[in-house]
PDB file of N, CA and C in Angstrom:
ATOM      1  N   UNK A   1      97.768  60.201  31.458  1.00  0.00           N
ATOM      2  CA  UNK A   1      96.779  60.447  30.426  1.00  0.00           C
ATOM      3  C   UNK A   1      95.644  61.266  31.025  1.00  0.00           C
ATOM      4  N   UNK A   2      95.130  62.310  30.441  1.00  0.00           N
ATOM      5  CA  UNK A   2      94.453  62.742  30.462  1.00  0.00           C
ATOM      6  C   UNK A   2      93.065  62.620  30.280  1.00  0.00           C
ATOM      7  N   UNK A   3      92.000  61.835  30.845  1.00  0.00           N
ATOM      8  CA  UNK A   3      91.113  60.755  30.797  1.00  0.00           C
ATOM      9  C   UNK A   3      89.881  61.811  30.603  1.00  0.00           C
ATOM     10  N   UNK A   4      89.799  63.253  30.958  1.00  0.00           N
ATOM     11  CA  UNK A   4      88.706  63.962  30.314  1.00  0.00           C
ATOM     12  C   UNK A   4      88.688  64.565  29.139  1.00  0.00           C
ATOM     13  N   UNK A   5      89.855  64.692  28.793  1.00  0.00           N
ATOM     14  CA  UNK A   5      90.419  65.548  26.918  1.00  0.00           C
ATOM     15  C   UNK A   5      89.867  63.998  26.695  1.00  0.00           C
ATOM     16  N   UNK A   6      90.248  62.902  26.895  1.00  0.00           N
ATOM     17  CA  UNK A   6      90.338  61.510  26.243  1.00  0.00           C
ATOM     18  C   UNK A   6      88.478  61.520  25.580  1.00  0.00           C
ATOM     19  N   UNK A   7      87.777  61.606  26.756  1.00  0.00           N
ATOM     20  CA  UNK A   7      86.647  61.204  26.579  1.00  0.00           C
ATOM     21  C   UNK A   7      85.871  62.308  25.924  1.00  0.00           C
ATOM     22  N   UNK A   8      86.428  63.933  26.021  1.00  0.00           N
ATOM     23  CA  UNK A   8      85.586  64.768  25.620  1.00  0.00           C
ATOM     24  C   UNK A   8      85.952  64.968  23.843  1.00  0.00           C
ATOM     25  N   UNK A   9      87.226  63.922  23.599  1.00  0.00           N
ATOM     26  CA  UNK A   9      87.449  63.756  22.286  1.00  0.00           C
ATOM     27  C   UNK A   9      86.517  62.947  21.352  1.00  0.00           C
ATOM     28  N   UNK A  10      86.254  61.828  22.169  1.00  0.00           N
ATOM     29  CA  UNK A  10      84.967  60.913  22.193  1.00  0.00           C
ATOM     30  C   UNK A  10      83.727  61.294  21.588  1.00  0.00           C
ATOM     31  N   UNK A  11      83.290  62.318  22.391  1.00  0.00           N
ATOM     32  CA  UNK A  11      82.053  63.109  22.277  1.00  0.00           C
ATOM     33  C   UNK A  11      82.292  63.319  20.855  1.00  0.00           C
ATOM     34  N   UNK A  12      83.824  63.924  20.825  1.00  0.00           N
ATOM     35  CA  UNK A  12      83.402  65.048  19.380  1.00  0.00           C
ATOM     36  C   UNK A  12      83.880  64.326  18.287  1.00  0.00           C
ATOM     37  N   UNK A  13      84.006  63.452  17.923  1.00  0.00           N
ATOM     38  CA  UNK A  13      84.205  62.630  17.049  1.00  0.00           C
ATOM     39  C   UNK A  13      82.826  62.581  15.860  1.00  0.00           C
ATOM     40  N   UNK A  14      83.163  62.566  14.883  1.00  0.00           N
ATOM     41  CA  UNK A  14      82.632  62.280  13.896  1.00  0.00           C
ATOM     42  C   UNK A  14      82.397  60.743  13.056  1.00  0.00           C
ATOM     43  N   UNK A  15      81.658  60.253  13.516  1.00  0.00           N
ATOM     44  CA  UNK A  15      81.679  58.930  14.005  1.00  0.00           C
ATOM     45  C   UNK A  15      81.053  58.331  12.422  1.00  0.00           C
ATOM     46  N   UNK A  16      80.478  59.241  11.624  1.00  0.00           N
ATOM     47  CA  UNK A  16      80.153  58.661  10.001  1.00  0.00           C
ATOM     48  C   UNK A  16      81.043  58.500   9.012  1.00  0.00           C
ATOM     49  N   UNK A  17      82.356  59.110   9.341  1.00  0.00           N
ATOM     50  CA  UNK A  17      84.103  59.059   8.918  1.00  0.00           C
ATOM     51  C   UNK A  17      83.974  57.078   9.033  1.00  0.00           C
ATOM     52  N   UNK A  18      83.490  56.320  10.439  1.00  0.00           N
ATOM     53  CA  UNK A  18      83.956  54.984  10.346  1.00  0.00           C
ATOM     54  C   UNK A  18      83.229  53.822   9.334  1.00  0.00           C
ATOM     55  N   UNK A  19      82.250  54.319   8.549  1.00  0.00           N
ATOM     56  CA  UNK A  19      81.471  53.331   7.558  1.00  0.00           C
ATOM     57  C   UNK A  19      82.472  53.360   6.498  1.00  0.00           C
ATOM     58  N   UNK A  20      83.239  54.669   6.101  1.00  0.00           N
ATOM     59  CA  UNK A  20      83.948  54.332   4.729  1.00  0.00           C
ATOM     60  C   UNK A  20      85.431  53.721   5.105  1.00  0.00           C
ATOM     61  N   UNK A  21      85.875  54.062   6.239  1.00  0.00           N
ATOM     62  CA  UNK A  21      87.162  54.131   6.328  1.00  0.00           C
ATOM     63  C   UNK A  21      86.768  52.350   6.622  1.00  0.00           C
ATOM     64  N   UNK A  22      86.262  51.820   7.452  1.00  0.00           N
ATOM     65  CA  UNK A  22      86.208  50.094   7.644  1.00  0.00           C
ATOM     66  C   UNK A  22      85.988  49.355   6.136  1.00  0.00           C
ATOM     67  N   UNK A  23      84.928  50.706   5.543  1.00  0.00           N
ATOM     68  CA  UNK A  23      84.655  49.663   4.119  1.00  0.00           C
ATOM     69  C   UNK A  23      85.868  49.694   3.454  1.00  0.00           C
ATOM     70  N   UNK A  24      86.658  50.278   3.278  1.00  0.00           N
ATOM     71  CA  UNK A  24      88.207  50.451   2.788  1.00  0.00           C
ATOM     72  C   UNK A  24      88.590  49.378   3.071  1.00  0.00           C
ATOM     73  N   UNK A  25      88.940  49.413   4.208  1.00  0.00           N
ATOM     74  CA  UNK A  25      90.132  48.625   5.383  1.00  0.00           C
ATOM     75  C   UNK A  25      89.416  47.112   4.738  1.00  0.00           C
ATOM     76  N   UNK A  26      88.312  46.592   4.787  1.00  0.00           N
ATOM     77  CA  UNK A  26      87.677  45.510   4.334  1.00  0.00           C
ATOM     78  C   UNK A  26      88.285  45.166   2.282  1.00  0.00           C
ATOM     79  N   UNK A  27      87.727  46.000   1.761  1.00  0.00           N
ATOM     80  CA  UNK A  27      87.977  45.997   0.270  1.00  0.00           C
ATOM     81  C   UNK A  27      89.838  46.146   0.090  1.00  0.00           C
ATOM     82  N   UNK A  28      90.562  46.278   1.514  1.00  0.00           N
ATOM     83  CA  UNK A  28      92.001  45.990   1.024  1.00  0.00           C
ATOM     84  C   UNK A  28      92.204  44.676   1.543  1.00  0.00           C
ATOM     85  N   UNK A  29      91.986  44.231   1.920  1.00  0.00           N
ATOM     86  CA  UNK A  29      91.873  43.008   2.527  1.00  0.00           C
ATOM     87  C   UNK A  29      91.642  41.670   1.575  1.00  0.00           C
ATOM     88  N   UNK A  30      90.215  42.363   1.165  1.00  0.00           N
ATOM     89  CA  UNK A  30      90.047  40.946   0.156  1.00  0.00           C
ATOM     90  C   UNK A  30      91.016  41.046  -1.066  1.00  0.00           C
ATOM     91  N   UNK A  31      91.657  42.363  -1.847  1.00  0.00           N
ATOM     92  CA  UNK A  31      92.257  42.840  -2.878  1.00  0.00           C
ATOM     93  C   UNK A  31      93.307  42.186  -2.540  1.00  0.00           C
ATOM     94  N   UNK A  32      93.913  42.195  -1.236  1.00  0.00           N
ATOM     95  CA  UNK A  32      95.439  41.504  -0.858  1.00  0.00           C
ATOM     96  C   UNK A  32      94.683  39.931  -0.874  1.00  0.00           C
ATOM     97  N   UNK A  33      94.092  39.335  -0.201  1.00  0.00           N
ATOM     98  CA  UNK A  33      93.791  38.100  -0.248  1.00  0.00           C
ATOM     99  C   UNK A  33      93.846  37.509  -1.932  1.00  0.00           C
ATOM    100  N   UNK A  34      92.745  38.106  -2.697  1.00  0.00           N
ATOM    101  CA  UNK A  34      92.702  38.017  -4.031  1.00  0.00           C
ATOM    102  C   UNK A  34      94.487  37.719  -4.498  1.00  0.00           C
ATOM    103  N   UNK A  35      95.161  38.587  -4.598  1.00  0.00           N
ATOM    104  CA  UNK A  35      96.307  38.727  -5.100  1.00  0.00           C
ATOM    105  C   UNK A  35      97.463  37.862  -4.334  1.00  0.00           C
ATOM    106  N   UNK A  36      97.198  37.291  -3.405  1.00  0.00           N
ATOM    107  CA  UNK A  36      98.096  36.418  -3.023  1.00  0.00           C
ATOM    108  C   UNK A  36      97.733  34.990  -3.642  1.00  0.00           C
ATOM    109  N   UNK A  37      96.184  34.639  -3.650  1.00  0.00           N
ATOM    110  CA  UNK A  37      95.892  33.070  -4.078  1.00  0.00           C
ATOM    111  C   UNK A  37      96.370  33.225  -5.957  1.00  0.00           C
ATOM    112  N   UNK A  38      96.376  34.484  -6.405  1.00  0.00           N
ATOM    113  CA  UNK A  38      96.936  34.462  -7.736  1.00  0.00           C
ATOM    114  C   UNK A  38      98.283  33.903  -8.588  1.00  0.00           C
ATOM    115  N   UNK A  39      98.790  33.685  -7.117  1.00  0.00           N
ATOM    116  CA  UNK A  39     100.554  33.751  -7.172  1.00  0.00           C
ATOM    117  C   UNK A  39     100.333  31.870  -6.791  1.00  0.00           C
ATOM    118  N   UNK A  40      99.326  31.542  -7.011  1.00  0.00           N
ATOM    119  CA  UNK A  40      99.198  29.630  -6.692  1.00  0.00           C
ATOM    120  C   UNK A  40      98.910  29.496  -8.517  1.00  0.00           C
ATOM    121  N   UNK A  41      99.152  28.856  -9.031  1.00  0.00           N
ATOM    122  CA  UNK A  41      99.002  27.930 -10.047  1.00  0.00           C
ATOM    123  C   UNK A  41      97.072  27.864 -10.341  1.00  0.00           C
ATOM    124  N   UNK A  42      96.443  28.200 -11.313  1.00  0.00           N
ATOM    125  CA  UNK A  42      95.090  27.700 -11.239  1.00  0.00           C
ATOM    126  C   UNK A  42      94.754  26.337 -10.572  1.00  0.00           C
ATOM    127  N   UNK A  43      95.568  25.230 -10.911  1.00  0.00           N
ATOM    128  CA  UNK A  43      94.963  23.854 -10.195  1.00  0.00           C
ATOM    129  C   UNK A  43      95.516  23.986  -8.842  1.00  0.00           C
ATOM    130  N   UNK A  44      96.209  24.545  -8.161  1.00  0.00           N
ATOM    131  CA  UNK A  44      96.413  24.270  -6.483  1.00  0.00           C
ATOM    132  C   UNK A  44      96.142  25.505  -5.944  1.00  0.00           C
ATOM    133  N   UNK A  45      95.150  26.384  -6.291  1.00  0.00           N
ATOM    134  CA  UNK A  45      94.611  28.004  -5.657  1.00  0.00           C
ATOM    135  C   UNK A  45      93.843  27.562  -4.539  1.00  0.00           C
ATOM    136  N   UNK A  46      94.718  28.134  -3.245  1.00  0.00           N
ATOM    137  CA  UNK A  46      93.436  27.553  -1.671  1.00  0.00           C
ATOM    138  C   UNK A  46      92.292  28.312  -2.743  1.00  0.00           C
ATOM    139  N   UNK A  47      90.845  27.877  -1.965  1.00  0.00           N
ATOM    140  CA  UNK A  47      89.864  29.220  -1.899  1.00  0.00           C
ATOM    141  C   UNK A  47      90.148  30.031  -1.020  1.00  0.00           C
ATOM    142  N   UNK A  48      89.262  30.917  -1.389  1.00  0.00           N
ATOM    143  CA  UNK A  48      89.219  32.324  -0.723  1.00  0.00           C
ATOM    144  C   UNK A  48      89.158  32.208   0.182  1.00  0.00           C
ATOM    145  N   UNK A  49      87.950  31.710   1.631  1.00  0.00           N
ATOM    146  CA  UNK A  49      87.819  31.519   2.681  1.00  0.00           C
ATOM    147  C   UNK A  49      89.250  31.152   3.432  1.00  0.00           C
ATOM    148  N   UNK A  50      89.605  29.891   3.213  1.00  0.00           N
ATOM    149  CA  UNK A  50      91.221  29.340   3.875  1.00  0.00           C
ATOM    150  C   UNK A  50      91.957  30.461   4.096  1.00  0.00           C
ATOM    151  N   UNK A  51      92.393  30.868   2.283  1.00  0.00           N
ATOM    152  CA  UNK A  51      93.366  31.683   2.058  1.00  0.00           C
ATOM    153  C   UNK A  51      93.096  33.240   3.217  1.00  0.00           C
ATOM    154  N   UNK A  52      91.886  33.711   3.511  1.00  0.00           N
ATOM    155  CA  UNK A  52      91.491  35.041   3.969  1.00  0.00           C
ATOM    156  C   UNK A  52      92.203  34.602   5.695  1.00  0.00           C
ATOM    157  N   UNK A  53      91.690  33.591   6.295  1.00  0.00           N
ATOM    158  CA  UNK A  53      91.589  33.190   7.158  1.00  0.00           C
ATOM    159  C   UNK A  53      93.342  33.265   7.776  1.00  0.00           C
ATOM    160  N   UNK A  54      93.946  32.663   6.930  1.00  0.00           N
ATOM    161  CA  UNK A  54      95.365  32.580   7.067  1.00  0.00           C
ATOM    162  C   UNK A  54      96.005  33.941   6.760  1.00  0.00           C
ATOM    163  N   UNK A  55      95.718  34.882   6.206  1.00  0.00           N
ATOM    164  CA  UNK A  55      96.650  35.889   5.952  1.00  0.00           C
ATOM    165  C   UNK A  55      96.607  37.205   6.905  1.00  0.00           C
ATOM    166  N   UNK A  56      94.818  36.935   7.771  1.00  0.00           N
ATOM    167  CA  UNK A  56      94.545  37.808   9.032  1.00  0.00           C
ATOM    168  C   UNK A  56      95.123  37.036  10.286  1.00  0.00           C
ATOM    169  N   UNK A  57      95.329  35.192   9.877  1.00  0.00           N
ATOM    170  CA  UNK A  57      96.342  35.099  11.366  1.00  0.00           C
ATOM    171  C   UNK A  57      97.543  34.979  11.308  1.00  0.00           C
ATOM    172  N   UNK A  58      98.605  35.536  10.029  1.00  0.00           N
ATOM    173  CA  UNK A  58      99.714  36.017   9.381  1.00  0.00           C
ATOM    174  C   UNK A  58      99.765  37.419  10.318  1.00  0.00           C
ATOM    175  N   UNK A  59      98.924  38.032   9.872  1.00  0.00           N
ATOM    176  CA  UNK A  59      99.282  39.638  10.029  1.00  0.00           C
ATOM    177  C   UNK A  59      98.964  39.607  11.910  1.00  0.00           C
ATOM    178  N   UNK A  60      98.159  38.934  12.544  1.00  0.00           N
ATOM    179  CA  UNK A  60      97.881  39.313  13.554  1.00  0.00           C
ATOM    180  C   UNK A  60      98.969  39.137  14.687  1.00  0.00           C
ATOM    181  N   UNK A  61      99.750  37.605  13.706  1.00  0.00           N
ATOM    182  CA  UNK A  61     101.254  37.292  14.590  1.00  0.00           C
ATOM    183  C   UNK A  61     102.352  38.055  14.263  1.00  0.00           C
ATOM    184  N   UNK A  62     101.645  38.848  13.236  1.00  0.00           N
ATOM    185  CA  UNK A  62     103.142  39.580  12.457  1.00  0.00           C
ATOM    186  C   UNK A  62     103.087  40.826  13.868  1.00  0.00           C
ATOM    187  N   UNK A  63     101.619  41.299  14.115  1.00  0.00           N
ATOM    188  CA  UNK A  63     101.789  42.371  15.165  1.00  0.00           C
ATOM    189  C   UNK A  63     102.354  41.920  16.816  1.00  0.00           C
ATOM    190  N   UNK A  64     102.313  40.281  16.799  1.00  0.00           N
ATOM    191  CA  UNK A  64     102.818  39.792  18.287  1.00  0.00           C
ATOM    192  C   UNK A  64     104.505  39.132  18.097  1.00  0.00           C
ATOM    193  N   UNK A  65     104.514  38.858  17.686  1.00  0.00           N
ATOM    194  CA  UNK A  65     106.173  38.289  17.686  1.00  0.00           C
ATOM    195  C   UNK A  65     107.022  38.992  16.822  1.00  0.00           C
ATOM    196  N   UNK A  66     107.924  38.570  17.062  1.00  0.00           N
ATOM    197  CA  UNK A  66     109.540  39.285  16.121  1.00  0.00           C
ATOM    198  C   UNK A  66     109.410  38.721  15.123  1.00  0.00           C
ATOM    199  N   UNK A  67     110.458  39.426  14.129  1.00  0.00           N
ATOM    200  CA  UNK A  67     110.760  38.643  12.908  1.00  0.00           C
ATOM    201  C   UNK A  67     110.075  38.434  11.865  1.00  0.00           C
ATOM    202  N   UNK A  68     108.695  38.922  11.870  1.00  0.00           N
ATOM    203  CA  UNK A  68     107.920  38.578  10.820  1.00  0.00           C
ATOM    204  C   UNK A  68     107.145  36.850  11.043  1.00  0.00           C
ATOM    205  N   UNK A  69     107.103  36.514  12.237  1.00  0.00           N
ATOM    206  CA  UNK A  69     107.022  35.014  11.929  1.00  0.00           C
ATOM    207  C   UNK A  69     105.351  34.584  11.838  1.00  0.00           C
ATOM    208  N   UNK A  70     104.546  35.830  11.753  1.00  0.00           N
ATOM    209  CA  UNK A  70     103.380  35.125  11.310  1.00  0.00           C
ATOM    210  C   UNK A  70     103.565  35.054  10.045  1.00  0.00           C
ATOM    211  N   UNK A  71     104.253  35.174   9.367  1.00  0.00           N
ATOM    212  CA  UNK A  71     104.181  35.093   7.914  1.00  0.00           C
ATOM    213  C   UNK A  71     104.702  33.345   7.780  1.00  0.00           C
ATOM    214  N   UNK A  72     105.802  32.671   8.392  1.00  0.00           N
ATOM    215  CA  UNK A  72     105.832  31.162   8.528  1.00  0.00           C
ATOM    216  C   UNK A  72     104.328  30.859   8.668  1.00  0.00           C
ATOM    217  N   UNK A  73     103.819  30.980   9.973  1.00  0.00           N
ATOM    218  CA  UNK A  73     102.646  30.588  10.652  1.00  0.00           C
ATOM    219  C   UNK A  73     101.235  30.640   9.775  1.00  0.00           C
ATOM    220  N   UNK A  74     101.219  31.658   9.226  1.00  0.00           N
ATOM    221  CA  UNK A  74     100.441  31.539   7.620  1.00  0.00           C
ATOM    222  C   UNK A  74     101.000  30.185   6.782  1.00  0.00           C
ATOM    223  N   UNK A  75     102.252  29.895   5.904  1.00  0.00           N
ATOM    224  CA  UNK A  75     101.851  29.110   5.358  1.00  0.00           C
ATOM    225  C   UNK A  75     101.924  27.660   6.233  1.00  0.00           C
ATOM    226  N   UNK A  76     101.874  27.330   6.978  1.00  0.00           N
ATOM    227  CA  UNK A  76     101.531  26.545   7.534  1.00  0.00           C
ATOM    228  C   UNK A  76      99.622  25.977   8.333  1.00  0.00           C
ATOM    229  N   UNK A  77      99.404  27.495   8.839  1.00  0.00           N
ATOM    230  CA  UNK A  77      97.952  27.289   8.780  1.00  0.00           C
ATOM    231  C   UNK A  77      96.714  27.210   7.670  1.00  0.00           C
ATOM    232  N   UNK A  78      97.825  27.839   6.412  1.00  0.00           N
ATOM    233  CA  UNK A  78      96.641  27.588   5.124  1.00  0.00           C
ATOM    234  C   UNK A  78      96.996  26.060   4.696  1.00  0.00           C
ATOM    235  N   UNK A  79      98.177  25.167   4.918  1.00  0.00           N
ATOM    236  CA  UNK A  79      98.461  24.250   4.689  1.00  0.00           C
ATOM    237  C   UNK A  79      97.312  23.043   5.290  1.00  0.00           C
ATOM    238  N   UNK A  80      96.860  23.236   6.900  1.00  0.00           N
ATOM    239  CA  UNK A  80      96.359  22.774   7.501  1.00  0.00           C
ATOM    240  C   UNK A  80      94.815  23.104   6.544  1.00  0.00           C
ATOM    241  N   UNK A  81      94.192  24.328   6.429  1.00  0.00           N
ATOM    242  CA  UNK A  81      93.364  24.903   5.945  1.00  0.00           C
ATOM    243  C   UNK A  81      92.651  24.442   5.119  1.00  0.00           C
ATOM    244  N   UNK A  82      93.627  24.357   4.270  1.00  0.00           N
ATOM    245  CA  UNK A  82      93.281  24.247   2.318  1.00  0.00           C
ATOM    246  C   UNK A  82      93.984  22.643   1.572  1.00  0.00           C
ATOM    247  N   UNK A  83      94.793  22.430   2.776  1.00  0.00           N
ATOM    248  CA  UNK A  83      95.915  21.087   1.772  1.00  0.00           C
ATOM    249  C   UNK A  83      97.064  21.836   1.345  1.00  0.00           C
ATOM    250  N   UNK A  84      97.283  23.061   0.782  1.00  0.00           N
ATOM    251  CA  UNK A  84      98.213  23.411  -0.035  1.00  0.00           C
ATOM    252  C   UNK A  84     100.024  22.848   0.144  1.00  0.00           C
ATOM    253  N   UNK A  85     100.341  22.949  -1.067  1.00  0.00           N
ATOM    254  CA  UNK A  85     102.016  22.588  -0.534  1.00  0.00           C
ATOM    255  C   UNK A  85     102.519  23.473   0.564  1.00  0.00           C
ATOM    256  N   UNK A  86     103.219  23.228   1.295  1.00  0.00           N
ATOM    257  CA  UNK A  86     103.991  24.131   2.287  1.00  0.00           C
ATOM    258  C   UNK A  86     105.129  25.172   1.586  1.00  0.00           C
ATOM    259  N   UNK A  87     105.945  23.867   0.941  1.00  0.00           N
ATOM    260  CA  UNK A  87     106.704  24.598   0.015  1.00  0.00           C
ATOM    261  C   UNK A  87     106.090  25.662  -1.029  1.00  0.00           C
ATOM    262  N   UNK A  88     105.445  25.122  -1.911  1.00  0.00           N
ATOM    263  CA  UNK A  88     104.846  26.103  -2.627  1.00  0.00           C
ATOM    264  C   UNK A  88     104.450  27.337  -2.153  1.00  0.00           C
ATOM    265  N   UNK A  89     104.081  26.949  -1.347  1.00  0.00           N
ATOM    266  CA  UNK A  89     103.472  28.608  -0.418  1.00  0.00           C
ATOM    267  C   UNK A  89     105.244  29.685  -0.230  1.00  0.00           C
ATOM    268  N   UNK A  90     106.083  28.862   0.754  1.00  0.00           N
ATOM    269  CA  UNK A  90     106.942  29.439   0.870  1.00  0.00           C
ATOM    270  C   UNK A  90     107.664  30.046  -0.253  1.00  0.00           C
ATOM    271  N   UNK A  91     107.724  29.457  -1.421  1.00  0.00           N
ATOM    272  CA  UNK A  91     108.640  30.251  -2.693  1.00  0.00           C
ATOM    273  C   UNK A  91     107.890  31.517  -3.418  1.00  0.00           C
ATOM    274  N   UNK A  92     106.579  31.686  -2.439  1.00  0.00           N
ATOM    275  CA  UNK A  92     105.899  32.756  -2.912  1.00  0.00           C
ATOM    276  C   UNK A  92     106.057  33.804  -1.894  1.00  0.00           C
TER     277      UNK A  92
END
């Protein structure tokens, strides 16, 4: 690697590009959060908080292990979280 292109890329970066692009990355986040507690029944919907909490340590295991298995590891930690059924979660 080339560690002075690296850093003189650095320099030239346009660094006011990162307020919208994070506010994005944030407003998809809650839109996916939103839309997953939708798919619960009104009387057994985690809240938001649980539900957010579990679907960033879903995705974060989805980027470390095979298989997709933060997606198990989600409904199991919103289970812990929120109470929710285990099952229920899974048929969603």
């Amino acid at each position: 690697m080339d560690w002075a292109l690296f850093w003189d890329g650095l320099r030239e970066t346009n660094y006011v590009w990162l307020v919208p692009c994070l506010a994005t990355l944030a407003l998809t986040f809650v839109i996916r959060v939103e839309r997953w507690r939708q798919l619960y029944p009104a009387g057994t919907r985690p809240p938001f908080a649980p539900a957010t909490k579990a679907l960033l340590v879903g995705y974060l295991l989805n980027n470390l292990l095979p298989a997709r298995a933060g997606d198990a590891v989600r409904v199991f930690y919103l289970h812990d979280e929120a109470g929710t059924s285990r099952s229920e979660s899974e048929k969603k």
